[in-house]
Protein backbone atom coordinates (compact mmCIF):
# COMPACT_ATOMS: atom_id res chain seq x y z
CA UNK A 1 86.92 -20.81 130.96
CA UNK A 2 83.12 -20.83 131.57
CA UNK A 3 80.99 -20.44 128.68
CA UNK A 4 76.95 -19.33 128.73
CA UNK A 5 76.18 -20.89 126.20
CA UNK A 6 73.52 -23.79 125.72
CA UNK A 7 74.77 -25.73 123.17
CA UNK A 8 78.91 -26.81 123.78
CA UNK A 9 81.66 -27.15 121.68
CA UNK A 10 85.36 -26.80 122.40
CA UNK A 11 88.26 -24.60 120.27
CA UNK A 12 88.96 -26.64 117.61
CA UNK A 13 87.07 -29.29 117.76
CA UNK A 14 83.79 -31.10 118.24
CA UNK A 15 81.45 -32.73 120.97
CA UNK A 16 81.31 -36.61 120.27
CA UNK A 17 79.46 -39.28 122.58
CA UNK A 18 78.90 -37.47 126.25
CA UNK A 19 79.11 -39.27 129.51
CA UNK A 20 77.13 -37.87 132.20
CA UNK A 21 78.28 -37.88 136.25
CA UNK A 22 76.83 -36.07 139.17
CA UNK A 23 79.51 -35.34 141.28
CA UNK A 24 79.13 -32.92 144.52
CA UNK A 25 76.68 -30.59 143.18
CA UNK A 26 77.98 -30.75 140.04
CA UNK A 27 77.38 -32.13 136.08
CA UNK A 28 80.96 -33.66 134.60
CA UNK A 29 79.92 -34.05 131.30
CA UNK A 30 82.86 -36.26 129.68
CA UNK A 31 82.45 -36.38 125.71
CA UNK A 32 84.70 -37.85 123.12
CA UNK A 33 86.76 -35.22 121.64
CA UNK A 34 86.65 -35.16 117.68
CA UNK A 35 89.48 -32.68 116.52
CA UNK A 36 88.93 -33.88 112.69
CA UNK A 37 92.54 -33.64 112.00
CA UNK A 38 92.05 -34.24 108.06
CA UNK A 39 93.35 -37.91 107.94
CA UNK A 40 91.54 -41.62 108.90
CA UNK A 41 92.33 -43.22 112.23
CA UNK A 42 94.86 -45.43 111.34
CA UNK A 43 96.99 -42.27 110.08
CA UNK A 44 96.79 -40.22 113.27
CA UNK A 45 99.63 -39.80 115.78
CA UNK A 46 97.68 -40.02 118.25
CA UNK A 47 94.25 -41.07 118.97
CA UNK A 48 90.57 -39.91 120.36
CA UNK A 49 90.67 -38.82 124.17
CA UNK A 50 88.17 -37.98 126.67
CA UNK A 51 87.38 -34.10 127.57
CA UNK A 52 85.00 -32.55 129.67
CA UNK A 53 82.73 -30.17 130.66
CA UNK A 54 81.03 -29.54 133.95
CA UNK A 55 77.88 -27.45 134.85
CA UNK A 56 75.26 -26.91 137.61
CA UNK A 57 72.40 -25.66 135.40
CA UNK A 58 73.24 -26.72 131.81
CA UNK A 59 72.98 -22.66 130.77
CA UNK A 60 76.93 -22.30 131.88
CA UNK A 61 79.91 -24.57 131.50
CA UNK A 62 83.86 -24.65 132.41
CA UNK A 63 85.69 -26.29 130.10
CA UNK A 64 87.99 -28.90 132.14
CA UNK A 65 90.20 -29.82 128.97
CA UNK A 66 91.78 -33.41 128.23
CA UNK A 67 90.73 -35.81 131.36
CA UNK A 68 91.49 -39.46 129.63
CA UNK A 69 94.27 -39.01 127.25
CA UNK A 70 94.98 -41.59 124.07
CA UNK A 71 97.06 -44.52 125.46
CA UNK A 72 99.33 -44.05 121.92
CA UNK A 73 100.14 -45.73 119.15
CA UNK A 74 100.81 -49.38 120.56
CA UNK A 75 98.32 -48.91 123.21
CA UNK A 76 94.63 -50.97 123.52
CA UNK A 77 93.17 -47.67 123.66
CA UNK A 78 94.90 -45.19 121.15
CA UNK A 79 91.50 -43.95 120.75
CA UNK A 80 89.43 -43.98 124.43
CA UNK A 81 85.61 -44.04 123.23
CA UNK A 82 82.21 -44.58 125.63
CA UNK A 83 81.97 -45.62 128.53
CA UNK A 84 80.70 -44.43 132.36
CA UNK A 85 82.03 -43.11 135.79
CA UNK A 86 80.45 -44.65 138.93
CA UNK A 87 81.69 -43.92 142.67
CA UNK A 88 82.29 -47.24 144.59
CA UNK A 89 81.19 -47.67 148.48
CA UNK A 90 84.64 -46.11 149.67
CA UNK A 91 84.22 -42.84 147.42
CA UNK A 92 86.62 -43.78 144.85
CA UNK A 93 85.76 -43.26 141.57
CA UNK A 94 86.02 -45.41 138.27
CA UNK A 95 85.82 -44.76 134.97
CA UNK A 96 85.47 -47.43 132.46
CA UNK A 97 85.45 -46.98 129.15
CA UNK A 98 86.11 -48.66 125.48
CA UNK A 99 89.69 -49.11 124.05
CA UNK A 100 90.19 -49.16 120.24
CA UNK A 101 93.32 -49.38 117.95
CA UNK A 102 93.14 -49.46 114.64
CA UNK A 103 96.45 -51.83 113.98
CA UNK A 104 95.03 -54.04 116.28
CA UNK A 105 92.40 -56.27 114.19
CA UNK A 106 91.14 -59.91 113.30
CA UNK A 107 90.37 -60.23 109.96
CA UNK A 108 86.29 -59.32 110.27
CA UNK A 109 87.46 -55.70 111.64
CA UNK A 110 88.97 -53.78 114.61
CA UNK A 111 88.93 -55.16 117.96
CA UNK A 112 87.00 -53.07 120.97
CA UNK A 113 88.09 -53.89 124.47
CA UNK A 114 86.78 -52.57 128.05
CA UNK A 115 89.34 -50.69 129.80
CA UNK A 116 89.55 -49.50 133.13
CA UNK A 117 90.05 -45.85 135.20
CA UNK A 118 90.20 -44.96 138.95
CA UNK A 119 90.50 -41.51 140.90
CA UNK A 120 90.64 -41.16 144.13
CA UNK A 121 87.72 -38.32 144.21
CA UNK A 122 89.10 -35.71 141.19
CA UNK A 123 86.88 -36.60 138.50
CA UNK A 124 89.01 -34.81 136.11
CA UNK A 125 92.46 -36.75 137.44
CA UNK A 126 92.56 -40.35 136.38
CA UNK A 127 94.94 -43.22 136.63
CA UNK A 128 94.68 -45.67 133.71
CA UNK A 129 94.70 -49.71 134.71
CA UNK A 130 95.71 -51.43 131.45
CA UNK A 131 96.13 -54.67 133.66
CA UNK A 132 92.27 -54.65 134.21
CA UNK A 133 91.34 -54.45 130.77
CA UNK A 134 89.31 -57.64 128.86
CA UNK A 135 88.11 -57.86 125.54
CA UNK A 136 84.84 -60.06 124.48
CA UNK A 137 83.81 -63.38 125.76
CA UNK A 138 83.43 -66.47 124.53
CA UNK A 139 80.45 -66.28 122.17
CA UNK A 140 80.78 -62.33 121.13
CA UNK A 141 82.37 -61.07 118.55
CA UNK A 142 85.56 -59.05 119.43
CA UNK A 143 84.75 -56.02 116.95
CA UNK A 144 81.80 -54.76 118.98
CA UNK A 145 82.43 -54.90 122.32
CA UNK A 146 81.79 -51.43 123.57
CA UNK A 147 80.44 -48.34 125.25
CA UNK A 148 80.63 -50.29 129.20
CA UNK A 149 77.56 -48.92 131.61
CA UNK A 150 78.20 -49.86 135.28
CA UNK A 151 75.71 -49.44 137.51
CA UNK A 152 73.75 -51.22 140.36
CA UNK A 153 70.49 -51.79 141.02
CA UNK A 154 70.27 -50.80 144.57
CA UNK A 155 73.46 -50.08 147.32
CA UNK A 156 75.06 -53.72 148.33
CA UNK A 157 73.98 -55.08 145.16
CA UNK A 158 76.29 -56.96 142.86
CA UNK A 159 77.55 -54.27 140.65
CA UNK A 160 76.70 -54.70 136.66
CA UNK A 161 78.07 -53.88 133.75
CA UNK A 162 76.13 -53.42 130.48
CA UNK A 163 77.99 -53.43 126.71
CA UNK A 164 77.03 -52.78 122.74
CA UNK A 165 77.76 -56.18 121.79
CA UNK A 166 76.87 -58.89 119.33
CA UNK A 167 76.38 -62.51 119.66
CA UNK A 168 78.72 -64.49 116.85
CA UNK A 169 77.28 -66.66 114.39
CA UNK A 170 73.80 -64.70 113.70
CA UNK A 171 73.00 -62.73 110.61
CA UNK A 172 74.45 -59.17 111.15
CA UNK A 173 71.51 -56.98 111.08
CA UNK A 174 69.96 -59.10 113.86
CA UNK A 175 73.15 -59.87 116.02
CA UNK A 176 72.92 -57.12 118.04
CA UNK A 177 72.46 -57.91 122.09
CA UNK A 178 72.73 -55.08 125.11
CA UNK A 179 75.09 -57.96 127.16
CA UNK A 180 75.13 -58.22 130.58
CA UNK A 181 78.54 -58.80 133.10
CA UNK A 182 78.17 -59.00 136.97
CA UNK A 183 80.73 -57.97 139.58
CA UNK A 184 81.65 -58.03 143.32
CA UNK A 185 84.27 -55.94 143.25
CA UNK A 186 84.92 -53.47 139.60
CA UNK A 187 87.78 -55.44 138.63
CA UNK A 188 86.51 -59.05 137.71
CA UNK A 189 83.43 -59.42 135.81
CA UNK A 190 81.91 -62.63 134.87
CA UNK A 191 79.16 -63.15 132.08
CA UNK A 192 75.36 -63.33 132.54
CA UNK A 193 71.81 -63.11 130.41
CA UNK A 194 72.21 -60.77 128.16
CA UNK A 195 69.63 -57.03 129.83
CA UNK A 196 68.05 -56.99 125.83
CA UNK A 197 68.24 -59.51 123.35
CA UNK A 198 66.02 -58.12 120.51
CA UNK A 199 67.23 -59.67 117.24
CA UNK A 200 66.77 -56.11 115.20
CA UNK A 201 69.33 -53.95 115.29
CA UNK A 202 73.55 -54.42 114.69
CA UNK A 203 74.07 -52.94 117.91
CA UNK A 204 72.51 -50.93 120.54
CA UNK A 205 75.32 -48.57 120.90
CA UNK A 206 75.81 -46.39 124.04
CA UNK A 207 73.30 -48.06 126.81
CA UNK A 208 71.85 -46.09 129.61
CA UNK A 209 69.70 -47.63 132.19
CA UNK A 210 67.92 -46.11 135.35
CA UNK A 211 64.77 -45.80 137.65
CA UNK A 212 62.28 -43.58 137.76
CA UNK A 213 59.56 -43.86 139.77
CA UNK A 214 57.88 -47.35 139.75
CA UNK A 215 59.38 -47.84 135.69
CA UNK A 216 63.27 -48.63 134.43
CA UNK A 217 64.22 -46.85 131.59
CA UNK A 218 66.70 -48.40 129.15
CA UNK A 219 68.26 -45.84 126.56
CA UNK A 220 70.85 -46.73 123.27
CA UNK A 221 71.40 -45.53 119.75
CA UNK A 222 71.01 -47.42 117.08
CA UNK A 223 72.19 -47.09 112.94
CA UNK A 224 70.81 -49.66 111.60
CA UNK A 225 67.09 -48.91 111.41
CA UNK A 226 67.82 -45.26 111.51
CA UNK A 227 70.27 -42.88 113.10
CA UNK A 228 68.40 -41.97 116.29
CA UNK A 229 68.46 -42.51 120.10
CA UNK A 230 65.58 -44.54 121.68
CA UNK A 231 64.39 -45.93 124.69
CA UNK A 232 62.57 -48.84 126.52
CA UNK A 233 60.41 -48.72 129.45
CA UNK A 234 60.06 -51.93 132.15
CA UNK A 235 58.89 -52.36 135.44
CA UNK A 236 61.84 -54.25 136.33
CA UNK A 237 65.60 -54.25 135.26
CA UNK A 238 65.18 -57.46 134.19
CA UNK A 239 62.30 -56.33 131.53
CA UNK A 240 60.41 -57.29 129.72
CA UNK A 241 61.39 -53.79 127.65
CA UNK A 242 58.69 -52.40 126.09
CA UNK A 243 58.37 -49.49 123.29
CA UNK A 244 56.36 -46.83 124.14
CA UNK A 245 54.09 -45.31 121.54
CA UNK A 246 56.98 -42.68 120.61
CA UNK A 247 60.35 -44.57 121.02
CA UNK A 248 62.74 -41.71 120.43
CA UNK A 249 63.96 -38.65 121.82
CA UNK A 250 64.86 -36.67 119.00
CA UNK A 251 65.17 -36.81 115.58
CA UNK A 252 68.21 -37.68 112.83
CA UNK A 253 70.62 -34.69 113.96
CA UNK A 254 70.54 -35.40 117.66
CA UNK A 255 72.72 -38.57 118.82
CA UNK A 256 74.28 -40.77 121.56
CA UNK A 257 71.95 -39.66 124.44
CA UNK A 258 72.69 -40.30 128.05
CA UNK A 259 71.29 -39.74 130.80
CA UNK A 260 71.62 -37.70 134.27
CA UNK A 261 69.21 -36.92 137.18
CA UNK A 262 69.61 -33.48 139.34
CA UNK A 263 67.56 -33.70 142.04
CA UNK A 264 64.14 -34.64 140.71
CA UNK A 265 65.36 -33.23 137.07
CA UNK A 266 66.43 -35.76 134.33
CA UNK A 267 68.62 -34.68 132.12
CA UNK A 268 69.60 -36.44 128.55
CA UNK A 269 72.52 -35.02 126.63
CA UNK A 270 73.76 -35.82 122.78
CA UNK A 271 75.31 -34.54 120.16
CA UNK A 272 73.92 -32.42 117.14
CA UNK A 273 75.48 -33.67 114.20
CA UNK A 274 77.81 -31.05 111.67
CA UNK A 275 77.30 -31.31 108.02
CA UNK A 276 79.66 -31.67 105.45
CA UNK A 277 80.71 -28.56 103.96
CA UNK A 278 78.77 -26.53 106.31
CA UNK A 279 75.76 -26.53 104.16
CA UNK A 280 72.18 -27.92 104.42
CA UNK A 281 72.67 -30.48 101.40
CA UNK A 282 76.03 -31.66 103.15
CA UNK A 283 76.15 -35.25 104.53
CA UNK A 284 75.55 -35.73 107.99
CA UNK A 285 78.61 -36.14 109.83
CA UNK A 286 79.75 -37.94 113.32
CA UNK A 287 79.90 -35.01 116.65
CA UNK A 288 79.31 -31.45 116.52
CA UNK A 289 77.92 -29.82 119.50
CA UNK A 290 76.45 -30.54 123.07
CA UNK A 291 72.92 -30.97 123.27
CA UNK A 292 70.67 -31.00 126.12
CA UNK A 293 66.88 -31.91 126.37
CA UNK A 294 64.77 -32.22 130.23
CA UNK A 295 62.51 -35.21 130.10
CA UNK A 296 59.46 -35.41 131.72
CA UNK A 297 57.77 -38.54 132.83
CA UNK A 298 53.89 -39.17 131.77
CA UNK A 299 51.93 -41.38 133.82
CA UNK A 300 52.04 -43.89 131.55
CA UNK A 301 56.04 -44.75 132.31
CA UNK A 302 56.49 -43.01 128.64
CA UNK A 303 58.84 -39.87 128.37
CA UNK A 304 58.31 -35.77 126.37
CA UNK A 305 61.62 -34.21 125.81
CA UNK A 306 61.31 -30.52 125.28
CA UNK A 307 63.87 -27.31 126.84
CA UNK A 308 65.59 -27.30 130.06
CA UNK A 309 64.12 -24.49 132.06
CA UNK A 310 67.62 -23.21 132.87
CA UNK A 311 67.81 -22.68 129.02
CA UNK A 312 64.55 -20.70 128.81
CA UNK A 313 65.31 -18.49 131.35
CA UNK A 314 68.42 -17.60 129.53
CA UNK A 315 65.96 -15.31 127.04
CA UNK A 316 63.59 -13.18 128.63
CA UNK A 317 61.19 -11.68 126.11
CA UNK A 318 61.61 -8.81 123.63
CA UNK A 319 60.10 -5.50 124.54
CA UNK A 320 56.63 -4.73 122.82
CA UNK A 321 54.31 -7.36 120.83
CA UNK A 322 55.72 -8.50 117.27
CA UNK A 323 53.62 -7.37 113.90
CA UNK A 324 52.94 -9.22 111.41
CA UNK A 325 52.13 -8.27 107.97
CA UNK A 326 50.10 -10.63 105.25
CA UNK A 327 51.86 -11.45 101.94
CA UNK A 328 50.03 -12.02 98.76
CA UNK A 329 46.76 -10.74 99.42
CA UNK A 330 46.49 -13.29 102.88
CA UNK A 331 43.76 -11.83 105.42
CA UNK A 332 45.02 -8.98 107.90
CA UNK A 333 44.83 -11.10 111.36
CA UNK A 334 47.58 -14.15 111.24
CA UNK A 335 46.12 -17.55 109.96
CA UNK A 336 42.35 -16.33 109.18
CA UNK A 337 41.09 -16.78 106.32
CA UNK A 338 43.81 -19.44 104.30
CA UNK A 339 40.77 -21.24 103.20
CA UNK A 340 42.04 -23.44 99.97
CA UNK A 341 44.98 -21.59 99.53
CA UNK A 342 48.46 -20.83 101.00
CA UNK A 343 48.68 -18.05 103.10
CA UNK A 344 51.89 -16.05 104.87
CA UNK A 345 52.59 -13.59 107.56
CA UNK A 346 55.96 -11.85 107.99
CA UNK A 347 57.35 -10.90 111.46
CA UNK A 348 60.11 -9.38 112.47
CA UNK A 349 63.99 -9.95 111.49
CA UNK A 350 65.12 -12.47 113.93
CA UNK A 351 68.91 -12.48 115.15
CA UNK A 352 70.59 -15.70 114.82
CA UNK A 353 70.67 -16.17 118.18
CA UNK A 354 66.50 -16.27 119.77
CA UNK A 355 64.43 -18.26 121.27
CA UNK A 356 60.59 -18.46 119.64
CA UNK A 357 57.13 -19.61 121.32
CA UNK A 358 54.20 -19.42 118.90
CA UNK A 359 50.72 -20.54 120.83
CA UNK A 360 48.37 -21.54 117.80
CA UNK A 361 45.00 -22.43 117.91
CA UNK A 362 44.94 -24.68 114.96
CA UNK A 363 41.26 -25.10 113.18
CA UNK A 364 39.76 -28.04 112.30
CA UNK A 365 40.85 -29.54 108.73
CA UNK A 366 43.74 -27.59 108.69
CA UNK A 367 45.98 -29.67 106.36
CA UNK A 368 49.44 -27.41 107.62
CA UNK A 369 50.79 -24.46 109.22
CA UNK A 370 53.46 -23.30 111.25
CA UNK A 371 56.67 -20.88 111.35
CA UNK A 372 58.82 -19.39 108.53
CA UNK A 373 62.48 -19.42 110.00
CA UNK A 374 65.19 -16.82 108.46
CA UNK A 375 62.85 -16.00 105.69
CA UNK A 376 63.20 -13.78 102.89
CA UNK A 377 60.93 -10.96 102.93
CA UNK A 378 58.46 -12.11 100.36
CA UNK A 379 58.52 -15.41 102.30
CA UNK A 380 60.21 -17.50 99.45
CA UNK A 381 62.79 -18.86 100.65
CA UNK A 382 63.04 -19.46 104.08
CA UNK A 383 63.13 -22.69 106.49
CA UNK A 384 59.86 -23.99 107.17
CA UNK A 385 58.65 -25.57 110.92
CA UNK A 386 55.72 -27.53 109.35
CA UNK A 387 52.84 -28.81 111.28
CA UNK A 388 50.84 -31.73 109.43
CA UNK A 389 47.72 -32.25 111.24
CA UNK A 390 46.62 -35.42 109.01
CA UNK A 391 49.86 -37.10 109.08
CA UNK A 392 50.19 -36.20 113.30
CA UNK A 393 53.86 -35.13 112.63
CA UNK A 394 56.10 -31.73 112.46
CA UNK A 395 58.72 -31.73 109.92
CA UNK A 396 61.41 -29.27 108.68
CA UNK A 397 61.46 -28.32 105.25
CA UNK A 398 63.01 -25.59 103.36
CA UNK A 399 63.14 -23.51 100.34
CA UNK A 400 64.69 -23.70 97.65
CA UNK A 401 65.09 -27.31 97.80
CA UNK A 402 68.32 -28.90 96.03
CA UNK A 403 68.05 -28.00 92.71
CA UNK A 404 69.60 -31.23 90.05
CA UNK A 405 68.98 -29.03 87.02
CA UNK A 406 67.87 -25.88 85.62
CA UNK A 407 64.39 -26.31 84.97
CA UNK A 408 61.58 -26.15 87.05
CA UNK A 409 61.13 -29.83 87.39
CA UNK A 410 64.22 -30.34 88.80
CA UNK A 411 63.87 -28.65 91.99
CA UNK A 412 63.44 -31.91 94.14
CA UNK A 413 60.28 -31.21 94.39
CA UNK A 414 59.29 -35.02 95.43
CA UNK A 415 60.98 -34.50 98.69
CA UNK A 416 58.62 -33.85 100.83
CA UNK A 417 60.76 -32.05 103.42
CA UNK A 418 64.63 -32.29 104.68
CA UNK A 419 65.29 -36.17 104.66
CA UNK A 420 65.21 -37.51 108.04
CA UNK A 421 63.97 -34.31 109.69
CA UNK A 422 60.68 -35.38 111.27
CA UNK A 423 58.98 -36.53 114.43
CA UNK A 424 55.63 -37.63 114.77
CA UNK A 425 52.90 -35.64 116.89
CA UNK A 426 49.74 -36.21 117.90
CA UNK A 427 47.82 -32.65 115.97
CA UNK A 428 44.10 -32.78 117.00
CA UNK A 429 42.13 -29.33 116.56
CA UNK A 430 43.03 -26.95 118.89
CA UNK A 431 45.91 -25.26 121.00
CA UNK A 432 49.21 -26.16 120.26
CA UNK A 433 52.62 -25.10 121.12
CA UNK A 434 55.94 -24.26 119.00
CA UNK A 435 59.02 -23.63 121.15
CA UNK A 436 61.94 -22.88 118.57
CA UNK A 437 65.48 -22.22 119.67
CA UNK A 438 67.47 -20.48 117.70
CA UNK A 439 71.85 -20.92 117.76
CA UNK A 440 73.73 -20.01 115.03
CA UNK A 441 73.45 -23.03 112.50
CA UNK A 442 71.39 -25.12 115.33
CA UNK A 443 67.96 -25.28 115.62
CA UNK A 444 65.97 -27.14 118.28
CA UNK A 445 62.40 -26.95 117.77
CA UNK A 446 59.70 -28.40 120.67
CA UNK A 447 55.99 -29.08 120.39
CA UNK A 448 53.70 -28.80 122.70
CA UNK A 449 56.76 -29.40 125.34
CA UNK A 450 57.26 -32.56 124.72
CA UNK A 451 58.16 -33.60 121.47
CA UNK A 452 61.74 -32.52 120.11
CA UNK A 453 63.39 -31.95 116.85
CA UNK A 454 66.57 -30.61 116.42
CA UNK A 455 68.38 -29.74 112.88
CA UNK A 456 71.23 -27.54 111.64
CA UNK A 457 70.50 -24.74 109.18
CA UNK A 458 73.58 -23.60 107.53
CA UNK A 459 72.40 -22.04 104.28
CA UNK A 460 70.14 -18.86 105.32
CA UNK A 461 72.26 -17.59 108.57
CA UNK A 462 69.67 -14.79 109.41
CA UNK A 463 66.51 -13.34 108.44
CA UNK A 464 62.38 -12.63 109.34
CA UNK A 465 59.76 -15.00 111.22
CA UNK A 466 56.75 -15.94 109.79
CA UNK A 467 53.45 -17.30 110.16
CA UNK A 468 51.60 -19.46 107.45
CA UNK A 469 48.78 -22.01 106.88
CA UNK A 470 47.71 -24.35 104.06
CA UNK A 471 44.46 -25.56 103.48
CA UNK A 472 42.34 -24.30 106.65
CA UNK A 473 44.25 -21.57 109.11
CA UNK A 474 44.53 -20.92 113.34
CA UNK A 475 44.17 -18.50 115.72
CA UNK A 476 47.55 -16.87 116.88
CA UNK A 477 47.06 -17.02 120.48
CA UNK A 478 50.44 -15.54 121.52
CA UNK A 479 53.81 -14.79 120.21
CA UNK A 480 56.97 -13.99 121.72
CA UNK A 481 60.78 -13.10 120.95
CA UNK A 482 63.01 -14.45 123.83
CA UNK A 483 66.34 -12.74 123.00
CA UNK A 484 69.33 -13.41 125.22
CA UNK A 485 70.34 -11.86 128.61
CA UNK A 486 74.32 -12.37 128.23
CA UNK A 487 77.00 -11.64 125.83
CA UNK A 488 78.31 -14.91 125.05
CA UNK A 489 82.39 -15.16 125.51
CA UNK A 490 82.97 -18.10 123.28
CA UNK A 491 83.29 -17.54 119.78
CA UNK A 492 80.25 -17.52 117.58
CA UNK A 493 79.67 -20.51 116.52
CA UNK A 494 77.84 -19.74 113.26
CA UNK A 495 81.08 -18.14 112.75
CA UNK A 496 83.37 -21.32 113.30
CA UNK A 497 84.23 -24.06 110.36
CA UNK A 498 82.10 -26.54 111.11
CA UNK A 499 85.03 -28.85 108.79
CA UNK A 500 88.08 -28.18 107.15
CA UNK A 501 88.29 -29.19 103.70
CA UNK A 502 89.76 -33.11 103.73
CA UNK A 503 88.54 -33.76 107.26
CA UNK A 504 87.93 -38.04 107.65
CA UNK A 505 84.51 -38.64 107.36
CA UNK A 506 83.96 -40.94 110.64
CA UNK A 507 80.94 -43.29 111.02
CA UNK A 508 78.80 -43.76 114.04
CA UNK A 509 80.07 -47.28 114.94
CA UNK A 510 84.00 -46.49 114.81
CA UNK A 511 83.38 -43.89 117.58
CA UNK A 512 80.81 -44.81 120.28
């Protein structure tokens, strides 16, 4: 079944870590399929397989089903997590991946090993080789040994293999190491200097490496810090890897990024994280649904992450301009005249499927402004797409905020927006851009195309746009209501349990 839709997720269940692979002019997108079946690993019957997707534009996808199935209950992998797909020289294709069982421990934790895949061209057909599989080597510790990346550097190179890993005997926090294996022929790997050695994080889960241009770009996940995906640039694969001003692609909600290039496109696709009972105070949980961002390459090797094109085009604008009316006494024309107040603008009703660009012209000493999302019509409560030109950041916030109690102190009001739910942007005076898409309880906000910040918003499920400033104003240089083209055949998914009541509450290191 092919679904237009830009954001993925399969009948009864949820989009875990994906695993990019060109293949003849198309996308597989392989992803770890969480059906949340209400009970913890070591009580299912059977464990977590591989599924997959495929595409040519990222807008439309045919769901291909169960590819890797669990290995059952006495298997190595009764649960098949991360790993990669690379063609060899003869066009055969192989699929490595991690193998987990919960029964099979040592006494620190479960044990991870790499297992093994070939095809003879289907990418969806696979024959399993448990004979090939190995677990950590001397010097590693068994539980993290995961999430295999094979690649090679150039054609007749030795191929490589690159692992979440962590060296024994170091302090946890700081034992984390992106290891390095080398090859001649896929099968037998032998150990070399570790790619990324940074003593900081537990692990650097999910690695992706590859060249662009003159830099190498090396991509993970990490939870230790904080839950986000970041990246390194180099001029060589051997490094040094260096942090770019802005390190990360997204924000809290969107995880386990990997890569994919289409033509001269790059491509880097995650998962938006569910909550827990559907609901904006819920706790973040592991998978939910696809998520795709296009990077673009600055000249100085670092990377913007903003909308694929393909997903743009899929909402050509609403007929006729939008009006907006001032609440509270605000001046007639959209962001004059806040001065040292708060001021408000309410647009129209927005469906809960749009996409929104807002052109501002922010003023000097503006302290905030930005959109209302699903607002009431008095503007109380609403979601809030905050940008903070003295703190160079956009942030989500929303209100009401949790409330603890029933007076008015109680309202969280020390929170200075949803935890977690910022990025940082640079905000001088000036023209600035606000692409916000809109889908269901997802929301994946841009700025100025190149910084990206995606959420869920599960409490107000529809209502108005709005404008507002605090503390200075902007000119409103353009607005526009993108509305969508198609009828989409997949279910709704603002309709869909995000959980069922009981679902295991997974964390990101069991899965990746």
């Amino acid at each position: 079944m092919t679904h237009i839709a830009p954001h993925f997720r399969p009948a009864g269940g949820h989009v875990g870590d994906v695993i990019p692979f060109a293949h003849d002019g198309e996308v597989w997108l392989y992803y770890l399929l969480d059906e949340r079946r209400g009970v913890p690993p070591e009580q299912r019957p059977t464990g977590m397989p591989w599924a997959a997707v495929t595409t040519r534009d990222f807008a439309h996808f045919t769901d291909r089903g169960i590819v890797l199935p669990s290995g059952g209950r006495g298997s190595a992998d009764f649960d098949c997590y991360t790993g990669s797909v690379v063609a060899d020289d003869d066009g055969r294709l192989h699929l490595f991946y991690t193998g987990h069982n919960p029964e099979i421990r040592t006494p620190a934790g479960d044990i991870q090993v790499v297992c093994h895949a070939t095809s003879d061209g289907d990418p969806g057909s696979w024959t399993k080789h448990p004979e090939w599989t190995f677990g950590a080597l001397d010097g590693y510790l068994p539980e993290d040994w995961r999430d295999p990346f094979v690649f090679r550097t150039a054609p007749g190179e030795p191929w490589q293999m690159l692992l979440a890993a962590r060296r024994a005997g170091r302090p946890a926090r700081r034992s984390g190491v992106v290891a390095r294996l080398v090859s001649d022929d896929l099968v037998h790997w032998r150990d070399a200097p570790p790619l990324w050695d940074p003593h900081r994080f537990i692990t650097q889960e999910c690695p992706d490496l590859f060249r662009w241009g003159r830099w190498w770009y090396l991509v993970y996940s990490e939870f230790s810090d904080s839950f986000q995906t970041r990246y390194r640039i180099a001029e060589s694969p051997e490094g040094p890897w260096l942090a770019p001003e802005q390190d990360t692609i997204d924000g809290r909600a969107f995880y386990a990024a990997k890569s994919v290039a289409v033509g001269d496109a790059r491509y880097v696709i995650g998962w938006i994280a569910t909550k827990q009972g559907d609901r904006d105070d819920g706790a973040w949980q592991w998978a939910g649904d696809m998520a795709v961002l296009q990077a673009h390459q600055r000249a100085d090797g670092s990377l913007g992450f903003g909308l694929p094109d393909q997903v743009r085009a899929l909402y050509p604008p609403a007929p006729g301009p939008a009006e907006f009316e001032p609440l509270d006494g605000a001046h007639r024309r959209p962001g004059s005249g806040a001065g040292d107040r708060y001021a408000a603008w309410m647009g129209p009703e927005v469906a809960a499927e749009a996409l929104l660009t807002v052109d501002l012209d922010i003023h000097a000493g503006t302290r905030a402004c930005g959109v209302l999302l699903r607002s009431s019509d008095d503007g109380e409560d609403a979601y809030a797409l905050r940008l903070e030109p003295p703190r160079n950041r956009v942030v989500l916030d929303r209100w009401p905020r949790r409330a603890t109690g029933p007076e008015q102190w109680q309202v969280s009001g020390d929170v200075p927006h949803a935890v977690e739910l910022e990025r940082p942007v640079a905000l001088p005076p000036g023209r600035h851009r606000l692409e916000i898409h809109l889908d269901g309880t997802l929301c994946v906000a841009v700025v100025d195309g190149g910084v990206a910040l995606s959420a869920r918003l599960y409490d107000r499920a529809a209502g108005r746009v709005g404008l507002f400033a605090l503390d200075g104003g902007f000119d409103l240089v353009s607005f526009e209501l993108g509305v969508p083209r198609r009828t989409d055949p997949s279910p709704a998914r603002s309709a869909r349990p995000d959980r069922a009541a009981g679902d295991f509450d997974g964390v990101a290191g069991d899965f990746c």
